[in-house]
PDB file of N, CA and C in Angstrom:
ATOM      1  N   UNK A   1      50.147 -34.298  -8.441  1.00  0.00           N
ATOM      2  CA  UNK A   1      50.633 -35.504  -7.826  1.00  0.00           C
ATOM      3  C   UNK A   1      52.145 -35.474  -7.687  1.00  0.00           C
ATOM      4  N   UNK A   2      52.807 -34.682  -8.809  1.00  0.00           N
ATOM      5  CA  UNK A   2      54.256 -34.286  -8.318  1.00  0.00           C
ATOM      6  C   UNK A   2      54.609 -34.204  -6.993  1.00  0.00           C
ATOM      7  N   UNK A   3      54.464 -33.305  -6.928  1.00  0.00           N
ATOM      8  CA  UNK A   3      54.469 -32.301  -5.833  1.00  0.00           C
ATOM      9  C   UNK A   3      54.110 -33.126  -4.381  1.00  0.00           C
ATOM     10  N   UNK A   4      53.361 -34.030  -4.105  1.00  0.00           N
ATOM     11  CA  UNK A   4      52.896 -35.074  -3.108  1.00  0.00           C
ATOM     12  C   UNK A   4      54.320 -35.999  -2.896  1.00  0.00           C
ATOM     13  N   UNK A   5      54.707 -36.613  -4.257  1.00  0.00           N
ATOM     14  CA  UNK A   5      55.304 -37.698  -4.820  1.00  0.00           C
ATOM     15  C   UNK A   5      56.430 -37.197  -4.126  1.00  0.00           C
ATOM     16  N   UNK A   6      57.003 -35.802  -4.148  1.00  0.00           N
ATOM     17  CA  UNK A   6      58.353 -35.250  -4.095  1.00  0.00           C
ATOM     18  C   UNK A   6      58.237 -34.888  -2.477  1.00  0.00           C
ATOM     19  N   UNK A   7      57.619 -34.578  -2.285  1.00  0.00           N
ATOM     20  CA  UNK A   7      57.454 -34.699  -0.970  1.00  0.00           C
ATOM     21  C   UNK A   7      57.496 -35.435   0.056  1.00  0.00           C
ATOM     22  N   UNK A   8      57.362 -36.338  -0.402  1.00  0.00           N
ATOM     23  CA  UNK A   8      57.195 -37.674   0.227  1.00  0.00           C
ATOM     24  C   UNK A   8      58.548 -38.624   0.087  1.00  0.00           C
ATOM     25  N   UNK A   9      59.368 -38.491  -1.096  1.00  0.00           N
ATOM     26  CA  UNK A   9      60.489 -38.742  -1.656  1.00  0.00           C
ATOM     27  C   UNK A   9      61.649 -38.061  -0.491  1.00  0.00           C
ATOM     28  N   UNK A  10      61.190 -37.210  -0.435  1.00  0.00           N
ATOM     29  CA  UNK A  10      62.237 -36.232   0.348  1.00  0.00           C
ATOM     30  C   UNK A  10      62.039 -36.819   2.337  1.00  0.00           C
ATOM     31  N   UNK A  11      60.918 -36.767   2.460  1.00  0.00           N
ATOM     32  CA  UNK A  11      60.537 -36.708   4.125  1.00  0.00           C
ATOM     33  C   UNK A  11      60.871 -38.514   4.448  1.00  0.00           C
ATOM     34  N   UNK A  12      60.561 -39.207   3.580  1.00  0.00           N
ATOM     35  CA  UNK A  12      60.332 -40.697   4.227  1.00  0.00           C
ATOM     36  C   UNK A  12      61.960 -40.602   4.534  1.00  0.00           C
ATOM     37  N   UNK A  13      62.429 -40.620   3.326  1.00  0.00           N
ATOM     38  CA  UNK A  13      64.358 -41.038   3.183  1.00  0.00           C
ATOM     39  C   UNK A  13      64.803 -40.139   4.493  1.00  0.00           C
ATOM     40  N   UNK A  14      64.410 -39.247   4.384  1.00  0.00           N
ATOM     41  CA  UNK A  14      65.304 -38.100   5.560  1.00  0.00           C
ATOM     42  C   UNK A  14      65.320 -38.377   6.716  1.00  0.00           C
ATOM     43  N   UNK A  15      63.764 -39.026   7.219  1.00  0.00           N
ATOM     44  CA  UNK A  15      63.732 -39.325   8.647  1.00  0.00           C
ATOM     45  C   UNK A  15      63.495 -40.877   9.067  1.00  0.00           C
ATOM     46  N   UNK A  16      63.299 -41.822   8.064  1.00  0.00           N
ATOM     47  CA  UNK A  16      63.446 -43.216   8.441  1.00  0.00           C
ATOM     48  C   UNK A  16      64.858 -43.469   8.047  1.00  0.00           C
ATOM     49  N   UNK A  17      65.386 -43.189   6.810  1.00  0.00           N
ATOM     50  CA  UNK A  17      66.980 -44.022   6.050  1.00  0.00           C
ATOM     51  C   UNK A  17      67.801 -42.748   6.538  1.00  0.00           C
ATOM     52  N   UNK A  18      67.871 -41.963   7.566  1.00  0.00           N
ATOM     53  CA  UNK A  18      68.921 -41.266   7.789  1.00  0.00           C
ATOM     54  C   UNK A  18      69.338 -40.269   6.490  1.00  0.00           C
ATOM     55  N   UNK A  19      68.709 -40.236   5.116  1.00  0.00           N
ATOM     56  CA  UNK A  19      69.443 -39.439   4.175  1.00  0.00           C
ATOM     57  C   UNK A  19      68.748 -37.613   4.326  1.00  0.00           C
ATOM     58  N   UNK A  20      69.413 -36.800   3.708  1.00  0.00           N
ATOM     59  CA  UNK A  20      69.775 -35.813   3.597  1.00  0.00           C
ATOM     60  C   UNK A  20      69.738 -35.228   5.528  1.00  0.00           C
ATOM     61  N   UNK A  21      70.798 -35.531   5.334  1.00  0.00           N
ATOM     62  CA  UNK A  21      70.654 -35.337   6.861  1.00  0.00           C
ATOM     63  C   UNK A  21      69.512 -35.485   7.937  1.00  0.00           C
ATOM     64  N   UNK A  22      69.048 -36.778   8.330  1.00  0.00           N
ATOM     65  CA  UNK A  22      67.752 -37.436   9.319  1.00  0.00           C
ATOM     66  C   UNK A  22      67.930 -36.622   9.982  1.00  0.00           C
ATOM     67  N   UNK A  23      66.464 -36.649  10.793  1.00  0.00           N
ATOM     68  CA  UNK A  23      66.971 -35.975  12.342  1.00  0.00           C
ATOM     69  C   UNK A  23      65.730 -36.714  13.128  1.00  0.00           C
ATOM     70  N   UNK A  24      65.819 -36.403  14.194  1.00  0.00           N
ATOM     71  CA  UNK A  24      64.668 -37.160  15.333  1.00  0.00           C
ATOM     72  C   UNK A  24      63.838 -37.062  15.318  1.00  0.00           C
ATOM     73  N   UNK A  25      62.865 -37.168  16.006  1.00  0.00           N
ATOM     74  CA  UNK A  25      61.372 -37.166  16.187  1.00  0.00           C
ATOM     75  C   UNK A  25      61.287 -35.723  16.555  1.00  0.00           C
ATOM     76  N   UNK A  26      61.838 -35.102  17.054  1.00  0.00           N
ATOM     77  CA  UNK A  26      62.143 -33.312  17.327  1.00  0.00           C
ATOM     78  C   UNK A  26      61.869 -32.650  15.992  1.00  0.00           C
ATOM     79  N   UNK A  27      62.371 -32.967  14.889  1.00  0.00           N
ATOM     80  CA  UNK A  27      62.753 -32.273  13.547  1.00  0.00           C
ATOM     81  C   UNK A  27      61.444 -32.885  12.767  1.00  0.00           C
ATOM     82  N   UNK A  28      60.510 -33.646  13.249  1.00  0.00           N
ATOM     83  CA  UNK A  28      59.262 -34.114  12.134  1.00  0.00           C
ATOM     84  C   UNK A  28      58.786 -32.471  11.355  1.00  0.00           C
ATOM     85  N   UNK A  29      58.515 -32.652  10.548  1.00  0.00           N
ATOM     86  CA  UNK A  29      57.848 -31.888   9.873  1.00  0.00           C
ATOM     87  C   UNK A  29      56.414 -31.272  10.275  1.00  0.00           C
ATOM     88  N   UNK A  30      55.639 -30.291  11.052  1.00  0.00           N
ATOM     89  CA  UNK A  30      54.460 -30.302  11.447  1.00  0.00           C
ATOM     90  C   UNK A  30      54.231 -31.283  12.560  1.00  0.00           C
ATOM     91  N   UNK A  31      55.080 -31.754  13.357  1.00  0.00           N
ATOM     92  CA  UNK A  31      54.896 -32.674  14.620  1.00  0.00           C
ATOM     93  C   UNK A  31      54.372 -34.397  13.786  1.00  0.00           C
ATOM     94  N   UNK A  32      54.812 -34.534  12.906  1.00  0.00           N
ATOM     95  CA  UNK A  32      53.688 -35.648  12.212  1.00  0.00           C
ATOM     96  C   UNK A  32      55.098 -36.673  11.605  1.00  0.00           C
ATOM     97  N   UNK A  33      54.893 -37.711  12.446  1.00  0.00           N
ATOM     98  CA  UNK A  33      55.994 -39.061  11.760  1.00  0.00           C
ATOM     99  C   UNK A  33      56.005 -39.061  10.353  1.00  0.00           C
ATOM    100  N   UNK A  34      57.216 -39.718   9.868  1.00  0.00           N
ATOM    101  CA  UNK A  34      56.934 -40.327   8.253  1.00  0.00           C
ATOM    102  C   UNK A  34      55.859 -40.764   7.391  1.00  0.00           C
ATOM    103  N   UNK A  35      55.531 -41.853   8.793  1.00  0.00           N
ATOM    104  CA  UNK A  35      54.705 -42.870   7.917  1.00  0.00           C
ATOM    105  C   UNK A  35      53.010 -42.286   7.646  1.00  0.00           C
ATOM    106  N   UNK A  36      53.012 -41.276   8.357  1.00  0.00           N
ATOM    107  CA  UNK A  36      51.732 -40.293   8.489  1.00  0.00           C
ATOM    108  C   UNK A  36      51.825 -39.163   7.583  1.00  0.00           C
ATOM    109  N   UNK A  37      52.769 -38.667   7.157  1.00  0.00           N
ATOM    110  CA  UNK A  37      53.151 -37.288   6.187  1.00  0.00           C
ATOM    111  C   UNK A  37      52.314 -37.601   4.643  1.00  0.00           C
ATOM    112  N   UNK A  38      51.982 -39.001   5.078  1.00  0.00           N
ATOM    113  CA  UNK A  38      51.298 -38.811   3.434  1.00  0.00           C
ATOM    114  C   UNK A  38      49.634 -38.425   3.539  1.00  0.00           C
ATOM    115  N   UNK A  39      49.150 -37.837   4.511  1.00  0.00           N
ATOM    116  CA  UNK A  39      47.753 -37.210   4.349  1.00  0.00           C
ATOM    117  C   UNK A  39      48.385 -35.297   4.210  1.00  0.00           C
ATOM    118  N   UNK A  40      49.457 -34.952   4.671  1.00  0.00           N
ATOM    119  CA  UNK A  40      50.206 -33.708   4.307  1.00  0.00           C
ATOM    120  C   UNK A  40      50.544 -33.608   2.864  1.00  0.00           C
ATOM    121  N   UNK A  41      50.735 -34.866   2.554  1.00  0.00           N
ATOM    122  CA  UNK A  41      51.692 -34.763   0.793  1.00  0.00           C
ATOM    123  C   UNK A  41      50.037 -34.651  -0.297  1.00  0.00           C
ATOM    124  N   UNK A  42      49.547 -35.426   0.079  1.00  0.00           N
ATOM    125  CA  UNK A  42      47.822 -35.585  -0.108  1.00  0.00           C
ATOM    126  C   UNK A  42      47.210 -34.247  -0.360  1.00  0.00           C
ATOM    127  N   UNK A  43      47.260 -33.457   0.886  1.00  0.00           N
ATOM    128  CA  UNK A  43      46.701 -32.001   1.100  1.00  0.00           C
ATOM    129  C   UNK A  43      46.929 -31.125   0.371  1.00  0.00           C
ATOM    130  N   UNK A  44      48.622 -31.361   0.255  1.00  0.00           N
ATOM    131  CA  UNK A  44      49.789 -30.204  -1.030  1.00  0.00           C
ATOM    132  C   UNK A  44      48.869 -30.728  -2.630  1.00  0.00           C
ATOM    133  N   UNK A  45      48.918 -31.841  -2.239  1.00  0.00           N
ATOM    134  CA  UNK A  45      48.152 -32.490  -4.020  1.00  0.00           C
ATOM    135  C   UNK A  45      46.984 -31.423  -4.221  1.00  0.00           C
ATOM    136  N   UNK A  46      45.903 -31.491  -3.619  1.00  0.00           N
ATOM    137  CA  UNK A  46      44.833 -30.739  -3.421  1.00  0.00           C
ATOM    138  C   UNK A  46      44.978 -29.875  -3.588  1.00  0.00           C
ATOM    139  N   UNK A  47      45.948 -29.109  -2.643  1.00  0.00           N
ATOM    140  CA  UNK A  47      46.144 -27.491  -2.948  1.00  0.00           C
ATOM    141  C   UNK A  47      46.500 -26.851  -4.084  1.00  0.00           C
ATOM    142  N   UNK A  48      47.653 -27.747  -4.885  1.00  0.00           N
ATOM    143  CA  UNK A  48      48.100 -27.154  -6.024  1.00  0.00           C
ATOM    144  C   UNK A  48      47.456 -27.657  -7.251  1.00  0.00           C
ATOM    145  N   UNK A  49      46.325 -28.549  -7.273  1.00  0.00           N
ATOM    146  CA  UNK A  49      45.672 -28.664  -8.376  1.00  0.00           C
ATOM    147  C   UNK A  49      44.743 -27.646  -8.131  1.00  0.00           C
ATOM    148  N   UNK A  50      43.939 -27.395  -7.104  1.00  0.00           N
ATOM    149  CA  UNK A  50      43.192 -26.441  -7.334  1.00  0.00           C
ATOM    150  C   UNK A  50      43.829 -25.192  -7.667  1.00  0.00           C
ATOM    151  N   UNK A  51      44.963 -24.815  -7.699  1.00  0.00           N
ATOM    152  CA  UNK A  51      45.466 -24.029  -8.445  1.00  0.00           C
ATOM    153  C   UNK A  51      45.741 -24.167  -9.408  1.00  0.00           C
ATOM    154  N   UNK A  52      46.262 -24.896  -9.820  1.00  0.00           N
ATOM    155  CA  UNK A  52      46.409 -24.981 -11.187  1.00  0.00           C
ATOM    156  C   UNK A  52      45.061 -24.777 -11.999  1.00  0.00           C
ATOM    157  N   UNK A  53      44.086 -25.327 -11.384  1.00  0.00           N
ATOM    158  CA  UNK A  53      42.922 -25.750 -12.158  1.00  0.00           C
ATOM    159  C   UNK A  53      42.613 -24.082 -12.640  1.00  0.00           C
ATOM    160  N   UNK A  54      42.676 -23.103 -11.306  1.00  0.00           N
ATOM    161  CA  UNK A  54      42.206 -21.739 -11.430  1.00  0.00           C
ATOM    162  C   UNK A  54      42.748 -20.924 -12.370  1.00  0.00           C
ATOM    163  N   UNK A  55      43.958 -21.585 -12.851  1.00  0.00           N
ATOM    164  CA  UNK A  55      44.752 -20.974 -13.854  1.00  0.00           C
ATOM    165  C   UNK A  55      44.975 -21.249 -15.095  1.00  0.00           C
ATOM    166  N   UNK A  56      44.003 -22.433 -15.291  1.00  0.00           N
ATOM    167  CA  UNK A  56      44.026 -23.074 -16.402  1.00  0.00           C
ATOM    168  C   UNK A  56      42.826 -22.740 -17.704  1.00  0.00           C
ATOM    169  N   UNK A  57      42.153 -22.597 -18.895  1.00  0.00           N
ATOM    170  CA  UNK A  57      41.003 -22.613 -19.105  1.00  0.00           C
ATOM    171  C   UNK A  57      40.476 -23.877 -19.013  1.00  0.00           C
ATOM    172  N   UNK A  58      39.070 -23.690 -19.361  1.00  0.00           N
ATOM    173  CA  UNK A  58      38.016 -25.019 -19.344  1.00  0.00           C
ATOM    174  C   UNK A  58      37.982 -25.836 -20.250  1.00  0.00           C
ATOM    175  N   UNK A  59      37.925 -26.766 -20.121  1.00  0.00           N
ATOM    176  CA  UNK A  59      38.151 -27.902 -22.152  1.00  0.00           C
ATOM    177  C   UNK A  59      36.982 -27.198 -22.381  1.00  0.00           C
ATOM    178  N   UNK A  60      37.385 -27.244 -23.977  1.00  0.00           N
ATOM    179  CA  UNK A  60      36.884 -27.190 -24.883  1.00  0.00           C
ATOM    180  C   UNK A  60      35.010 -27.498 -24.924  1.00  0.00           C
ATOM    181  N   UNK A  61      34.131 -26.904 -25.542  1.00  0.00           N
ATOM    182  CA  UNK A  61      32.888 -27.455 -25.151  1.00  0.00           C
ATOM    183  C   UNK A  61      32.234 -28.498 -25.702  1.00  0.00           C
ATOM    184  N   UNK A  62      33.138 -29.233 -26.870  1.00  0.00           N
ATOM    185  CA  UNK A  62      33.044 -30.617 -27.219  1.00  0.00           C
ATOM    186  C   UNK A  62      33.307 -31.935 -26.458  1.00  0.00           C
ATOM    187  N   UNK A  63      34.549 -31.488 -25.765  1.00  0.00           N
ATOM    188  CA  UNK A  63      34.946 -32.242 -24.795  1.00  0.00           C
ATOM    189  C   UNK A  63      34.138 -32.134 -23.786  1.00  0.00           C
ATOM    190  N   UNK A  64      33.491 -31.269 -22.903  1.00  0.00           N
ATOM    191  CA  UNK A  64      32.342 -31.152 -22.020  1.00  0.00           C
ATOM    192  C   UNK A  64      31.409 -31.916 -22.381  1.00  0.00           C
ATOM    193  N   UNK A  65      31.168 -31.745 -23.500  1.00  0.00           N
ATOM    194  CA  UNK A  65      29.847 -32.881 -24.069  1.00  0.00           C
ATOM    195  C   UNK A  65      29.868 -34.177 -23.671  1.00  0.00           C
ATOM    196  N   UNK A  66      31.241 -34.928 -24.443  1.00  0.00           N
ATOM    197  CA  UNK A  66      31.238 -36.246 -24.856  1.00  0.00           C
ATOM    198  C   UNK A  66      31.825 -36.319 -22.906  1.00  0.00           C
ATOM    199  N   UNK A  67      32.476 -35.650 -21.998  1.00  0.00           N
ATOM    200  CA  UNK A  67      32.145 -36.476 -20.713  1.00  0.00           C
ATOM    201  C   UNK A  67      31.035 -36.374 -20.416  1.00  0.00           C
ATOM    202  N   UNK A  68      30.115 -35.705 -20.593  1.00  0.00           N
ATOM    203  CA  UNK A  68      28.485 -35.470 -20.431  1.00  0.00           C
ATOM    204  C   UNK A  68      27.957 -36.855 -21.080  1.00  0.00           C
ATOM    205  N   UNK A  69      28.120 -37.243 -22.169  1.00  0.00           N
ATOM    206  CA  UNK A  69      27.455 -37.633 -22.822  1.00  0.00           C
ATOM    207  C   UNK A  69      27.828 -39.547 -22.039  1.00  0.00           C
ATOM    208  N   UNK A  70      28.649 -39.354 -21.640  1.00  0.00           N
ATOM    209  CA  UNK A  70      29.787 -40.696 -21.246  1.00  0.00           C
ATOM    210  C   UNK A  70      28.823 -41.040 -19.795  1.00  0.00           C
ATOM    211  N   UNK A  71      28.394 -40.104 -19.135  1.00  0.00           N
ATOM    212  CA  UNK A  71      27.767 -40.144 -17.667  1.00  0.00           C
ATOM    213  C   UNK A  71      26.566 -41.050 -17.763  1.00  0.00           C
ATOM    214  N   UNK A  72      25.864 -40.799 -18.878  1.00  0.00           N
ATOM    215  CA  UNK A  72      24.662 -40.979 -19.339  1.00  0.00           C
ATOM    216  C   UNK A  72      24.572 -42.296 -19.298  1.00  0.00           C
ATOM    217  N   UNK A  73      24.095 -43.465 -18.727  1.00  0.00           N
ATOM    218  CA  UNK A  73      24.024 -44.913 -19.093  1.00  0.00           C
ATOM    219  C   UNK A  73      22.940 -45.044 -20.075  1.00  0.00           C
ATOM    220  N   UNK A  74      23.199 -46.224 -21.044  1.00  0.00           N
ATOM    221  CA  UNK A  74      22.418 -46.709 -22.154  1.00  0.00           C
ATOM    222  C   UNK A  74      21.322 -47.187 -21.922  1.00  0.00           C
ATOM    223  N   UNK A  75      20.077 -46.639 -22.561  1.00  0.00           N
ATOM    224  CA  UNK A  75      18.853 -46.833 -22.316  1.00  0.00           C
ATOM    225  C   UNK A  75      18.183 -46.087 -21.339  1.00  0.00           C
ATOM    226  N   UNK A  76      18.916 -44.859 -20.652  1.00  0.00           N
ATOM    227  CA  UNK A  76      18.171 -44.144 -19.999  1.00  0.00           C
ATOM    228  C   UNK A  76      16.951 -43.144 -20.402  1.00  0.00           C
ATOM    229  N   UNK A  77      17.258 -42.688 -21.649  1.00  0.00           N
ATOM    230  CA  UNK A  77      15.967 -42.002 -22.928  1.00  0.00           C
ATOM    231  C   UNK A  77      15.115 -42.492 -22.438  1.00  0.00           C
ATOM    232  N   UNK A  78      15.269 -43.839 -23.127  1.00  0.00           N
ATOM    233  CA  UNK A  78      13.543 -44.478 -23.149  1.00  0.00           C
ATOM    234  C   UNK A  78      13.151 -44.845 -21.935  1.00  0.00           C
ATOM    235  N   UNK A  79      14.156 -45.154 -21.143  1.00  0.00           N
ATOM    236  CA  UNK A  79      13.589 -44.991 -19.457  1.00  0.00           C
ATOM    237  C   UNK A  79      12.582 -43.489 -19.096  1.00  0.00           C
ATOM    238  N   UNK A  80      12.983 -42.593 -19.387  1.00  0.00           N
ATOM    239  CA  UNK A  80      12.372 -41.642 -18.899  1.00  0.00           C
ATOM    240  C   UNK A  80      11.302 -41.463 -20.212  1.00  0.00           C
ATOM    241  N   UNK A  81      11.228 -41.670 -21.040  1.00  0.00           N
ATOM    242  CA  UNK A  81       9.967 -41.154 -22.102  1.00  0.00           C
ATOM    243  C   UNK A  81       9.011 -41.605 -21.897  1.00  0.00           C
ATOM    244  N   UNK A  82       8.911 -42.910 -20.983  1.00  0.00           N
ATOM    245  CA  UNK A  82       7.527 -43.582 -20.391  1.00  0.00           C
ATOM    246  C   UNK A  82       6.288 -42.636 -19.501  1.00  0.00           C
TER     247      UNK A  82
END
């Protein structure tokens, strides 16, 4: 979400508030206005978690459990033992 956040930090200011040097509708980023760059900043999100994710290991297999176990709504057992 950094990485979106900073992105977005950087493109809105630059080409709506004139900062780090604005430039026109010529200079958009990928042909795509400001107020639209956030399905681009979105995309970068995506991209670099799934990297990260690939580089990361897997929790722990306790922790797998108890979100396993969390999915499960109460009283579903005896729902199905019928």
């Amino acid at each position: 979400m950094i990485a979106g956040i900073v992105a977005m930090l950087f493109c809105i200011p630059k080409f709506k508030f004139d900062i780090f040097r604005g430039g026109t509708s010529k200079d958009w980023w990928f042909g795509i206005s400001p107020e639209g760059f956030g399905t681009v900043a979105m995309l970068l999100n995506f991209i670099i978690s799934i990297i990260i994710s690939l580089f990361t290991p897997d929790p722990p297999k306790e922790v797998q459990d108890i979100v396993e176990k969390i999915r499960i709504p109460g009283g579903v057992i005896e729902a199905n033992s019928h």
